[in-house]
PDB file of N, CA and C in Angstrom:
ATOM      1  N   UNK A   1       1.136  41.732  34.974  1.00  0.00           N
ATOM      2  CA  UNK A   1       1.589  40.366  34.865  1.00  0.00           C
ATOM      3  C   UNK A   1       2.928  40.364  34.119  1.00  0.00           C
ATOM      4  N   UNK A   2       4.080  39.615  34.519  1.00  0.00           N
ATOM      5  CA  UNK A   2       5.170  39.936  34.038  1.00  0.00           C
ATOM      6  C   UNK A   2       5.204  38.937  32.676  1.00  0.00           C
ATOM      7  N   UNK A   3       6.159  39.407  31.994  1.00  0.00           N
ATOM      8  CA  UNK A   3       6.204  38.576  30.467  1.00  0.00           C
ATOM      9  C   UNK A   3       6.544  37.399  30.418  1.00  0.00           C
ATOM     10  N   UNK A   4       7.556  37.310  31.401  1.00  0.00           N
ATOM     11  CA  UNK A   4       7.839  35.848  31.923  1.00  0.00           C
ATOM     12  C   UNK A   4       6.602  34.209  31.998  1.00  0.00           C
ATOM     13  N   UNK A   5       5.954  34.987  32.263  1.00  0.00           N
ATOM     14  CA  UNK A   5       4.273  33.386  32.100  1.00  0.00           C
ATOM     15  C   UNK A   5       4.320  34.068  30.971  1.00  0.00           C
ATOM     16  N   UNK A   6       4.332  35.019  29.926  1.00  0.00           N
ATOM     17  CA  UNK A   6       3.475  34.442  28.426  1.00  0.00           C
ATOM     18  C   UNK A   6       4.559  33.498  27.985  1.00  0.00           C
ATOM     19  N   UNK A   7       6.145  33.594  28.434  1.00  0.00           N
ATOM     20  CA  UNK A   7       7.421  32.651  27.714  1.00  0.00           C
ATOM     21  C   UNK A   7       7.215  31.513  27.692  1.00  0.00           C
ATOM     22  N   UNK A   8       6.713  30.848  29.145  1.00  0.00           N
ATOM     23  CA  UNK A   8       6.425  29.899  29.951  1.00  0.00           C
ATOM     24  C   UNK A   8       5.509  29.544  29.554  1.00  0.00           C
ATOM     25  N   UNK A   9       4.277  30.116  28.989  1.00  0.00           N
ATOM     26  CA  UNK A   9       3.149  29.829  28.634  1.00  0.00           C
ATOM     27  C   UNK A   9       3.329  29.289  26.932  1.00  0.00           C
ATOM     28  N   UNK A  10       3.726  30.196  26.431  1.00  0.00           N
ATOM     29  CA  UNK A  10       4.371  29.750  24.956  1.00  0.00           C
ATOM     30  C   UNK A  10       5.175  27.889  25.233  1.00  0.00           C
ATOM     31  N   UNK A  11       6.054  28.461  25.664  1.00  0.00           N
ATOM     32  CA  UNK A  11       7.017  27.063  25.702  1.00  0.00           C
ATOM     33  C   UNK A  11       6.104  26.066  25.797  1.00  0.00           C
ATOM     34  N   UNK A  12       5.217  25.925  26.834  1.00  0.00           N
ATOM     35  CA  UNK A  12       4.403  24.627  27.316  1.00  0.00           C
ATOM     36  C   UNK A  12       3.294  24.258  26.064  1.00  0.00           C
ATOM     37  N   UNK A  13       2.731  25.277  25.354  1.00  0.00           N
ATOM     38  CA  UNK A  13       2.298  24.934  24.013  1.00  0.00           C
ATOM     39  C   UNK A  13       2.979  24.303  22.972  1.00  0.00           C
ATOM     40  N   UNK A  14       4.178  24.628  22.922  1.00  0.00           N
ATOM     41  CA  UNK A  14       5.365  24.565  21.313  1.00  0.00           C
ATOM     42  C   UNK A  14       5.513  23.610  21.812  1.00  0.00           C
ATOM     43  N   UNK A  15       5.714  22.560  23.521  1.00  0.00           N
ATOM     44  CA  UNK A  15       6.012  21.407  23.605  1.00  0.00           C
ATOM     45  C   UNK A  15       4.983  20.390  23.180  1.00  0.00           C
ATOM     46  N   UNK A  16       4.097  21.050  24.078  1.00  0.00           N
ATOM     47  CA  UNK A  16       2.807  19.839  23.634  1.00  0.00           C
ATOM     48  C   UNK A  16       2.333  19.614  22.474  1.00  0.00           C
ATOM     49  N   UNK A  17       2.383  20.488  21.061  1.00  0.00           N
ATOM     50  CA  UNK A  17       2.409  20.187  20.022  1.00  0.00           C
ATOM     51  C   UNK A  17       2.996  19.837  19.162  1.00  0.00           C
ATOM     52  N   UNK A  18       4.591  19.771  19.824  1.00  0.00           N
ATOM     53  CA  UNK A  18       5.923  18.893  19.312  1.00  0.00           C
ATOM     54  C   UNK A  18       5.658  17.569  19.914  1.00  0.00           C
ATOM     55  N   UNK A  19       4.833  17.415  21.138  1.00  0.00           N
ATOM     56  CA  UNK A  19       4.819  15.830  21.313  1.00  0.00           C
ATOM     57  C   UNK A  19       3.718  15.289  20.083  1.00  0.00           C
ATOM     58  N   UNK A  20       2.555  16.467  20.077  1.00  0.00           N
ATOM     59  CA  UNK A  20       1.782  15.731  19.249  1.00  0.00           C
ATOM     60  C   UNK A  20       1.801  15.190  18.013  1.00  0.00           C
ATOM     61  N   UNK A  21       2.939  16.253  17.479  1.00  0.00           N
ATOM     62  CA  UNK A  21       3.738  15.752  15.860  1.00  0.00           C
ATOM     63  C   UNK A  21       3.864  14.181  16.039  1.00  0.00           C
ATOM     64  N   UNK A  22       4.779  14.498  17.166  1.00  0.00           N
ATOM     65  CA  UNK A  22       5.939  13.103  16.883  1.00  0.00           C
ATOM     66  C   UNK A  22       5.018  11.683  17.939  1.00  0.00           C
ATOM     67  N   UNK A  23       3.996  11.856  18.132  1.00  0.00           N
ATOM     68  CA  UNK A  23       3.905  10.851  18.480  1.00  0.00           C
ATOM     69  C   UNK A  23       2.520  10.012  18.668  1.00  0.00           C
ATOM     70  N   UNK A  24       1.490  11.688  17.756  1.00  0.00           N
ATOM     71  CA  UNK A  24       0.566  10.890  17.511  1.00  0.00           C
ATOM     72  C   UNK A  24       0.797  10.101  15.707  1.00  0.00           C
ATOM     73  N   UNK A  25      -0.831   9.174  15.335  1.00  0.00           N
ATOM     74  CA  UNK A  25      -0.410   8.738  14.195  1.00  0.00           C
ATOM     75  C   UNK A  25      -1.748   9.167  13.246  1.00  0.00           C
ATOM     76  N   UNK A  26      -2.629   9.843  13.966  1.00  0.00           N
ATOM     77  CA  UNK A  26      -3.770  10.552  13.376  1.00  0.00           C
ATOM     78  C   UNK A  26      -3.659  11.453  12.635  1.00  0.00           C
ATOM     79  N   UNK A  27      -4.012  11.746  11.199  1.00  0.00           N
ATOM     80  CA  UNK A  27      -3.210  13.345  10.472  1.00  0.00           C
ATOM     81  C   UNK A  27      -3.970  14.512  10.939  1.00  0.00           C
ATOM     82  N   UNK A  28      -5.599  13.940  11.237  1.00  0.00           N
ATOM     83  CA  UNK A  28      -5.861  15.076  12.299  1.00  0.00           C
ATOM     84  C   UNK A  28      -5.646  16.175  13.400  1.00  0.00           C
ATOM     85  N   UNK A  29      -4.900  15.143  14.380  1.00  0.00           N
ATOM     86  CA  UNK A  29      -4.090  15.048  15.730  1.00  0.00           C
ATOM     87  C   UNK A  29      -3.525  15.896  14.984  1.00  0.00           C
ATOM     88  N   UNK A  30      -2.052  15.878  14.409  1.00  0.00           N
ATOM     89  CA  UNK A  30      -1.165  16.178  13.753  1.00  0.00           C
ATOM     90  C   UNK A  30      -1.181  17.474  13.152  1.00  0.00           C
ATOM     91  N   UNK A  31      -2.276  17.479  12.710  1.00  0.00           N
ATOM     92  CA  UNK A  31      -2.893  18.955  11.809  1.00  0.00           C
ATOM     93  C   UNK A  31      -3.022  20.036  12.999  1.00  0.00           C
ATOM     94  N   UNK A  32      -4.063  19.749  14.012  1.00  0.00           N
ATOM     95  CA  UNK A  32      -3.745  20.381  15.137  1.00  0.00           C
ATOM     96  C   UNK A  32      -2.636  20.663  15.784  1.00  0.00           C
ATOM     97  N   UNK A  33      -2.112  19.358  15.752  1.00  0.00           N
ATOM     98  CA  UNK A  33      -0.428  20.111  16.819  1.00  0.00           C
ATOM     99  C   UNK A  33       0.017  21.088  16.006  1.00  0.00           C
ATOM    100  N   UNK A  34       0.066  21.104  15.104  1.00  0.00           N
ATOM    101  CA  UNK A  34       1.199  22.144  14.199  1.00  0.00           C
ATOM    102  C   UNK A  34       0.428  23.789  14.147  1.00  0.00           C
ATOM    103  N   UNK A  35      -1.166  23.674  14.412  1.00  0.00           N
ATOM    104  CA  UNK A  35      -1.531  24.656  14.598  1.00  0.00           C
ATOM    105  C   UNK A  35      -1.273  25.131  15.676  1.00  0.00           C
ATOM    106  N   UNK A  36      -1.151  24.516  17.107  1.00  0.00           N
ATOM    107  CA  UNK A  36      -0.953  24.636  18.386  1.00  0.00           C
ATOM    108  C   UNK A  36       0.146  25.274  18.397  1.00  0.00           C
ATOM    109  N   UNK A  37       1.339  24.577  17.392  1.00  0.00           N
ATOM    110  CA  UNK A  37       2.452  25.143  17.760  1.00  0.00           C
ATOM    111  C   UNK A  37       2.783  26.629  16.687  1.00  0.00           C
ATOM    112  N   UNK A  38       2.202  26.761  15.691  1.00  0.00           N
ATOM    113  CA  UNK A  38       1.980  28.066  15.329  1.00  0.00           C
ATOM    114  C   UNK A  38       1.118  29.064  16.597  1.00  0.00           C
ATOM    115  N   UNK A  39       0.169  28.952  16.924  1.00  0.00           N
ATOM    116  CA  UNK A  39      -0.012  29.917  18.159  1.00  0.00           C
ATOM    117  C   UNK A  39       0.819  30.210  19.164  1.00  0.00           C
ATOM    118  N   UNK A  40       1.573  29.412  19.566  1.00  0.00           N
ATOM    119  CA  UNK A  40       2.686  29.612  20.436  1.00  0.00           C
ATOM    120  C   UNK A  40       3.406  29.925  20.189  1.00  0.00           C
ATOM    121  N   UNK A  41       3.939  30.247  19.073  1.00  0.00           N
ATOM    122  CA  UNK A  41       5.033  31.371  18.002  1.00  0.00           C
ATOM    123  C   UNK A  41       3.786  32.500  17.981  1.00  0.00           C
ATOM    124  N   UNK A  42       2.894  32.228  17.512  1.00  0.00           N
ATOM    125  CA  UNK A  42       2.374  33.480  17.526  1.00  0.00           C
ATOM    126  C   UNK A  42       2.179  34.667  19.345  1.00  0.00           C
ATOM    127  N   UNK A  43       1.849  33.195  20.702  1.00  0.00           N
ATOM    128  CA  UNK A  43       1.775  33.794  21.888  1.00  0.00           C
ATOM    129  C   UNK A  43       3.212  34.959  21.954  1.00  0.00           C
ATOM    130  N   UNK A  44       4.393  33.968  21.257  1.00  0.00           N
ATOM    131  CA  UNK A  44       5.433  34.805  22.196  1.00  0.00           C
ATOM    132  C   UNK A  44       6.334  35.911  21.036  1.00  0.00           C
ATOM    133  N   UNK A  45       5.622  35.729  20.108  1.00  0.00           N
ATOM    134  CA  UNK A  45       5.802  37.129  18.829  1.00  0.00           C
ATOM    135  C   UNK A  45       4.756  38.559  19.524  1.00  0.00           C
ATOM    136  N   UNK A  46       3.351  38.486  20.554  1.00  0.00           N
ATOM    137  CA  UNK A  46       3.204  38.986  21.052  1.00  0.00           C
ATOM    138  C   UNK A  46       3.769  40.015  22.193  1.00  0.00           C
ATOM    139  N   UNK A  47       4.238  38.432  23.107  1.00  0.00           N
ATOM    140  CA  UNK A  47       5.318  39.106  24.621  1.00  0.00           C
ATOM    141  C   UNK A  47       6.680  40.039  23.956  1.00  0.00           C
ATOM    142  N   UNK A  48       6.805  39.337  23.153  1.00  0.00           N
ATOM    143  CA  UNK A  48       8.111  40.323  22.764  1.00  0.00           C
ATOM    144  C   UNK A  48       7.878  41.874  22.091  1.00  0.00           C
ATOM    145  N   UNK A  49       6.651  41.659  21.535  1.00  0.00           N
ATOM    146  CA  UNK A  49       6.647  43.105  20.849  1.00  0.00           C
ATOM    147  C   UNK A  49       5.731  43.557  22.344  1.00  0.00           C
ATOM    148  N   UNK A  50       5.272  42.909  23.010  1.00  0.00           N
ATOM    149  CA  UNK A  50       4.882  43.680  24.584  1.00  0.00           C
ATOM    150  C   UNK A  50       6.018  44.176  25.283  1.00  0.00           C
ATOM    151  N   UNK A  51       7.142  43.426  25.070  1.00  0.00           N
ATOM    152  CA  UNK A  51       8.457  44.038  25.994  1.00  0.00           C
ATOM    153  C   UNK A  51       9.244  44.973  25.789  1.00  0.00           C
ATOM    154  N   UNK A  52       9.244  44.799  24.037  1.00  0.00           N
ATOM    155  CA  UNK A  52      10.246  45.878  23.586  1.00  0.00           C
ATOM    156  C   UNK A  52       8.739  47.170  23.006  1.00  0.00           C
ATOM    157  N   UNK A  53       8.053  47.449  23.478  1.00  0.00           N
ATOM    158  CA  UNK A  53       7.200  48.664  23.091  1.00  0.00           C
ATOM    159  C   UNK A  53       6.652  48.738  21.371  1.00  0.00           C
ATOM    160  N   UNK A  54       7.142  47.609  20.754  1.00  0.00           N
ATOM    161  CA  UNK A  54       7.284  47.932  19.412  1.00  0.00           C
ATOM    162  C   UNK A  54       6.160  46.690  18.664  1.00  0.00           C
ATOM    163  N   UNK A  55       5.243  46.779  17.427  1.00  0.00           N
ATOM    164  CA  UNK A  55       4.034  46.652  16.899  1.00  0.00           C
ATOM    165  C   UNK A  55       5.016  45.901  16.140  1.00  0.00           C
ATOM    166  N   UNK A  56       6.152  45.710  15.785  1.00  0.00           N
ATOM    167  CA  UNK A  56       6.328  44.580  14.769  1.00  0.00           C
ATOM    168  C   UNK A  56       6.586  42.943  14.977  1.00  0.00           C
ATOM    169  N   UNK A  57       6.247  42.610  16.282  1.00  0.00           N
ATOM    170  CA  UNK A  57       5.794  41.262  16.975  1.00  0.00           C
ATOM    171  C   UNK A  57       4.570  40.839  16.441  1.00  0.00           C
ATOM    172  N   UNK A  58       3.313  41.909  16.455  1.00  0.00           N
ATOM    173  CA  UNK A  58       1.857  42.303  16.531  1.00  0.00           C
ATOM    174  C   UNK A  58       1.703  42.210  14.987  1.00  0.00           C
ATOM    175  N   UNK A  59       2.356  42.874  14.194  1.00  0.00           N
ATOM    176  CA  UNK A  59       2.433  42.687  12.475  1.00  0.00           C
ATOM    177  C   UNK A  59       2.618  41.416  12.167  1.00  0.00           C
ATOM    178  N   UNK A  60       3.946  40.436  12.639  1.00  0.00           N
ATOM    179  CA  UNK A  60       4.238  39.080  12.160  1.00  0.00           C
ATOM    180  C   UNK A  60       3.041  38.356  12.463  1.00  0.00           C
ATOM    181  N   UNK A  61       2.570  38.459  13.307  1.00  0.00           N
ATOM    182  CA  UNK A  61       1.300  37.657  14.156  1.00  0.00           C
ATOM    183  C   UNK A  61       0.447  37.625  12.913  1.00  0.00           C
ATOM    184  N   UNK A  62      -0.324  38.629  11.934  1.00  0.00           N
ATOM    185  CA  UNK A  62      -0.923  38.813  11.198  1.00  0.00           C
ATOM    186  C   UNK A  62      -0.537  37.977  10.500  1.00  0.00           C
ATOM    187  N   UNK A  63       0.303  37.787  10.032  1.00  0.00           N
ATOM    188  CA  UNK A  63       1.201  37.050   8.783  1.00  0.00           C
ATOM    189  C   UNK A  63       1.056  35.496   9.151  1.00  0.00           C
ATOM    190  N   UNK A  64       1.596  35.149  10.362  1.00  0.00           N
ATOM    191  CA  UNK A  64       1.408  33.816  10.497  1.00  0.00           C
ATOM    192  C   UNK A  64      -0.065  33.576  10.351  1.00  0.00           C
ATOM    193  N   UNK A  65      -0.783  34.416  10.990  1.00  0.00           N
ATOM    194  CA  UNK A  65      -2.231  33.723  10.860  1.00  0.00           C
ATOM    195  C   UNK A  65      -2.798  33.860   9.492  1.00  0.00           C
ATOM    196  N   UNK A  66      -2.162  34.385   8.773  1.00  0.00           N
ATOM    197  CA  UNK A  66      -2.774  34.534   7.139  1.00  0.00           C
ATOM    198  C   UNK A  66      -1.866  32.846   6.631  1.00  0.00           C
ATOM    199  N   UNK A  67      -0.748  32.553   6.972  1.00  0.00           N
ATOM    200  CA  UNK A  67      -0.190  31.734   6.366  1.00  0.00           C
ATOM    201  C   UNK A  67      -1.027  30.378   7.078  1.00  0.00           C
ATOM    202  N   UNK A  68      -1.025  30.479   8.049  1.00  0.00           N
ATOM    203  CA  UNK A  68      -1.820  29.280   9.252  1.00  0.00           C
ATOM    204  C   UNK A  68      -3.358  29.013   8.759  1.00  0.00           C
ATOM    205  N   UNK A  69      -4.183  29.804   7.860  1.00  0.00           N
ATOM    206  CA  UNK A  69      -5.329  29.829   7.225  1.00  0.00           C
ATOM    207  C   UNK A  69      -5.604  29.375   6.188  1.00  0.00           C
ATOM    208  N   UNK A  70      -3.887  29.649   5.857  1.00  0.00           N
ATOM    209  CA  UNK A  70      -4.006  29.197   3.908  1.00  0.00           C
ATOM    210  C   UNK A  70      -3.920  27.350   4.088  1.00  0.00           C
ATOM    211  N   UNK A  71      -3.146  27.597   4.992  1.00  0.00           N
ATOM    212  CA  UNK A  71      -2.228  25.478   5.790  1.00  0.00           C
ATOM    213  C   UNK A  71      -3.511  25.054   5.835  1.00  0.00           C
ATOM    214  N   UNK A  72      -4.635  25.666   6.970  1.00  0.00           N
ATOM    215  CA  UNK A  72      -6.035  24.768   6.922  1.00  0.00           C
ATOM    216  C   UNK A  72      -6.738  24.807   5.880  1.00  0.00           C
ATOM    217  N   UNK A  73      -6.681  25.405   5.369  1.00  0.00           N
ATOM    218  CA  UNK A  73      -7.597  25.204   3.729  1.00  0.00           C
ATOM    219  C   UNK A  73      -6.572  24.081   2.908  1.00  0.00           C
ATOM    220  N   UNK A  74      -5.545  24.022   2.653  1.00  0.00           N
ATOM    221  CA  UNK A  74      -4.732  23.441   1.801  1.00  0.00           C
ATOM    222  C   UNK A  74      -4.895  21.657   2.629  1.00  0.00           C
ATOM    223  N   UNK A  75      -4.655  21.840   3.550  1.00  0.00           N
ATOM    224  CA  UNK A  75      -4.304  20.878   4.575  1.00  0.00           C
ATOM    225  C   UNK A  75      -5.519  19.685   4.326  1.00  0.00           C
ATOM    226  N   UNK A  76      -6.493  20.233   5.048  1.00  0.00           N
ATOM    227  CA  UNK A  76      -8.121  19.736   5.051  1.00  0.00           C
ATOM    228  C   UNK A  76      -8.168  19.418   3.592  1.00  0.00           C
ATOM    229  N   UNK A  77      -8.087  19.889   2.860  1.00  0.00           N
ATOM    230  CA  UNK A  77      -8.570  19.228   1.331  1.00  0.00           C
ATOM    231  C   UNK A  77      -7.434  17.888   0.922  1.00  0.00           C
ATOM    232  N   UNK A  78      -6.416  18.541   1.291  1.00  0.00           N
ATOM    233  CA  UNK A  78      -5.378  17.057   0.909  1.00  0.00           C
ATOM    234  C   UNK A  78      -6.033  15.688   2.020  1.00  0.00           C
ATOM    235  N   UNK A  79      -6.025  15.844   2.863  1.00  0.00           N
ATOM    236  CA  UNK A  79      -6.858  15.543   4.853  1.00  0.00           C
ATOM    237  C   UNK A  79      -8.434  14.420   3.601  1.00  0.00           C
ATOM    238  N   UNK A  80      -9.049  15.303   3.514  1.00  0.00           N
ATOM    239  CA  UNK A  80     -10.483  14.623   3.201  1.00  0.00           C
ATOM    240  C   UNK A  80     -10.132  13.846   1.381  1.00  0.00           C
ATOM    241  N   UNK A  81      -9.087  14.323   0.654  1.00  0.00           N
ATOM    242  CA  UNK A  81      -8.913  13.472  -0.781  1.00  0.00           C
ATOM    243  C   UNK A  81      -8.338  12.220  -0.187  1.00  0.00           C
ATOM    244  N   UNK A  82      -7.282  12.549   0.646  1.00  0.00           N
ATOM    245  CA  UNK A  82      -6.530  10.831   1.031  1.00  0.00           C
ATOM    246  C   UNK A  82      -7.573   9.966   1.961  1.00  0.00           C
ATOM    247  N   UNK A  83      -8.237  10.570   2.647  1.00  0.00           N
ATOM    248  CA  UNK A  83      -9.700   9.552   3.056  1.00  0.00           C
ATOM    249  C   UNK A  83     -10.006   8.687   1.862  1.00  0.00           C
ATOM    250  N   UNK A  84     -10.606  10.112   1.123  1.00  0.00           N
ATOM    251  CA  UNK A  84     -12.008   9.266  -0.230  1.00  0.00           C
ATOM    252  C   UNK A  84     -10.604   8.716  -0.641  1.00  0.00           C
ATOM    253  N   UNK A  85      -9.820   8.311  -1.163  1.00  0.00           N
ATOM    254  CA  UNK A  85      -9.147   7.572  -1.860  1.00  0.00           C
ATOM    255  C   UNK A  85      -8.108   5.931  -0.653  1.00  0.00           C
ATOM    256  N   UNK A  86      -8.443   6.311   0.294  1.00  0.00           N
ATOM    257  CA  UNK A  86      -7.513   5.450   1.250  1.00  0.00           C
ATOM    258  C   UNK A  86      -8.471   5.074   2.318  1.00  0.00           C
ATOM    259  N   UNK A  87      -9.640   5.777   2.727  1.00  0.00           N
ATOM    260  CA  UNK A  87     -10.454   5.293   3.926  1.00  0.00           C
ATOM    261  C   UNK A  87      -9.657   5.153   5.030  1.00  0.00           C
ATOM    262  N   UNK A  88      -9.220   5.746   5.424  1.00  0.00           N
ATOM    263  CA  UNK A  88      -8.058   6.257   6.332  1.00  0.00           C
ATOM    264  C   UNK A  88      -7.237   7.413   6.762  1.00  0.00           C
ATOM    265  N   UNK A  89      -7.211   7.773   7.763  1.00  0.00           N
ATOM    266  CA  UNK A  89      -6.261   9.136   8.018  1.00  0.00           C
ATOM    267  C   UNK A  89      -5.136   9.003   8.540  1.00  0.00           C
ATOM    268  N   UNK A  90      -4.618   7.482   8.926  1.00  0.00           N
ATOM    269  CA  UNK A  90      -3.538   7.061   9.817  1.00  0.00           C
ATOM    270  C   UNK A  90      -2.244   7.428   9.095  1.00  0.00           C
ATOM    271  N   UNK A  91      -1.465   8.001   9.582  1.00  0.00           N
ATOM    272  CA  UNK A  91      -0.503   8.567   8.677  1.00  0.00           C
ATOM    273  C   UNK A  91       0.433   7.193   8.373  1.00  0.00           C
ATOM    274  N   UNK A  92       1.107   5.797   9.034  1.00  0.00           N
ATOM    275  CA  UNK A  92       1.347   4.943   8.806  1.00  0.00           C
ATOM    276  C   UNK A  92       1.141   4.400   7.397  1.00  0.00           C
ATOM    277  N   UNK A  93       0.190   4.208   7.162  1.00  0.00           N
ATOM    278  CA  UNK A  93      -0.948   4.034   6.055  1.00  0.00           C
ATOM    279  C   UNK A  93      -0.377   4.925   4.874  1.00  0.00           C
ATOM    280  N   UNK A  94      -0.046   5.926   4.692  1.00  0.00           N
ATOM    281  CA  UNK A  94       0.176   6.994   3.978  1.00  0.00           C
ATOM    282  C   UNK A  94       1.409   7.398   3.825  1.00  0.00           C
ATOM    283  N   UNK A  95       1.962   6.058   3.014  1.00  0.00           N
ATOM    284  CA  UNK A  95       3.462   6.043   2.611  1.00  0.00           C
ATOM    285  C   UNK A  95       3.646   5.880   1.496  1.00  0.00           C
ATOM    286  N   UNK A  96       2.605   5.955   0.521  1.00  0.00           N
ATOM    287  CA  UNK A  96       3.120   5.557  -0.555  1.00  0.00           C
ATOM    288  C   UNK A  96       2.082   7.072  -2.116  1.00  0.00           C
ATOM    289  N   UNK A  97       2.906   7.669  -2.466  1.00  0.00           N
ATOM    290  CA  UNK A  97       2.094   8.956  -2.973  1.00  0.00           C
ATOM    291  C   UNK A  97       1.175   8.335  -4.428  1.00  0.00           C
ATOM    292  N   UNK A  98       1.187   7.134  -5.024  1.00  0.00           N
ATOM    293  CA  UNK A  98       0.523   6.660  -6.051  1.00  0.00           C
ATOM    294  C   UNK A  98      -0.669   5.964  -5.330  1.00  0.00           C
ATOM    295  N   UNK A  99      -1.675   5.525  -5.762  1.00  0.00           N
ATOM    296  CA  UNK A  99      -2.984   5.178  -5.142  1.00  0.00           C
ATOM    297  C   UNK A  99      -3.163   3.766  -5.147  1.00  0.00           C
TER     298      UNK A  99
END
């Protein structure tokens, strides 16, 4: 299979989770897109270390997903405090950092 669909395949992820940034208003939604679009940096940190023969595509990959692990732990706890304190996840809503 040529490398060309994982590019293609990447791209169509990094888009759809750039629409989801910008245009959902759920911090959920939101939380996801940005993971979406970390995998799709991570799909095409793959193809490239597939093209050029070389494991340091395959190394970064590690890294993002250690950093992408720490985001959902950090994320989700900020995610479930602004609930209990706001009863809400609408990011609209969540303009103002005092309670």
């Amino acid at each position: 299979m040529p490398v060309t669909y994982y590019f293609v395949l990447s791209a169509i992820l990094f888009t759809i989770g750039a629409l989801g940034v910008l245009i959902r208003r759920n911090a959920i939604v939101i939380f996801m897109s940005v993971e979406l679009m970390l995998n799709a940096a991570n799909l095409s940190f793959v193809a490239f270390s597939q093209l050029h023969d070389t494991l340091s595509g395959q190394v970064l990959v590690f890294f993002v997903i250690t950093v992408a692990a720490a985001e959902v732990a950090v994320g989700l706890a900020l995610i479930v405090a602004i609930f209990r304190s706001k009863l809400s996840i609408n990011v609209d809503e969540m303009n103002e950092l005092k309670q």
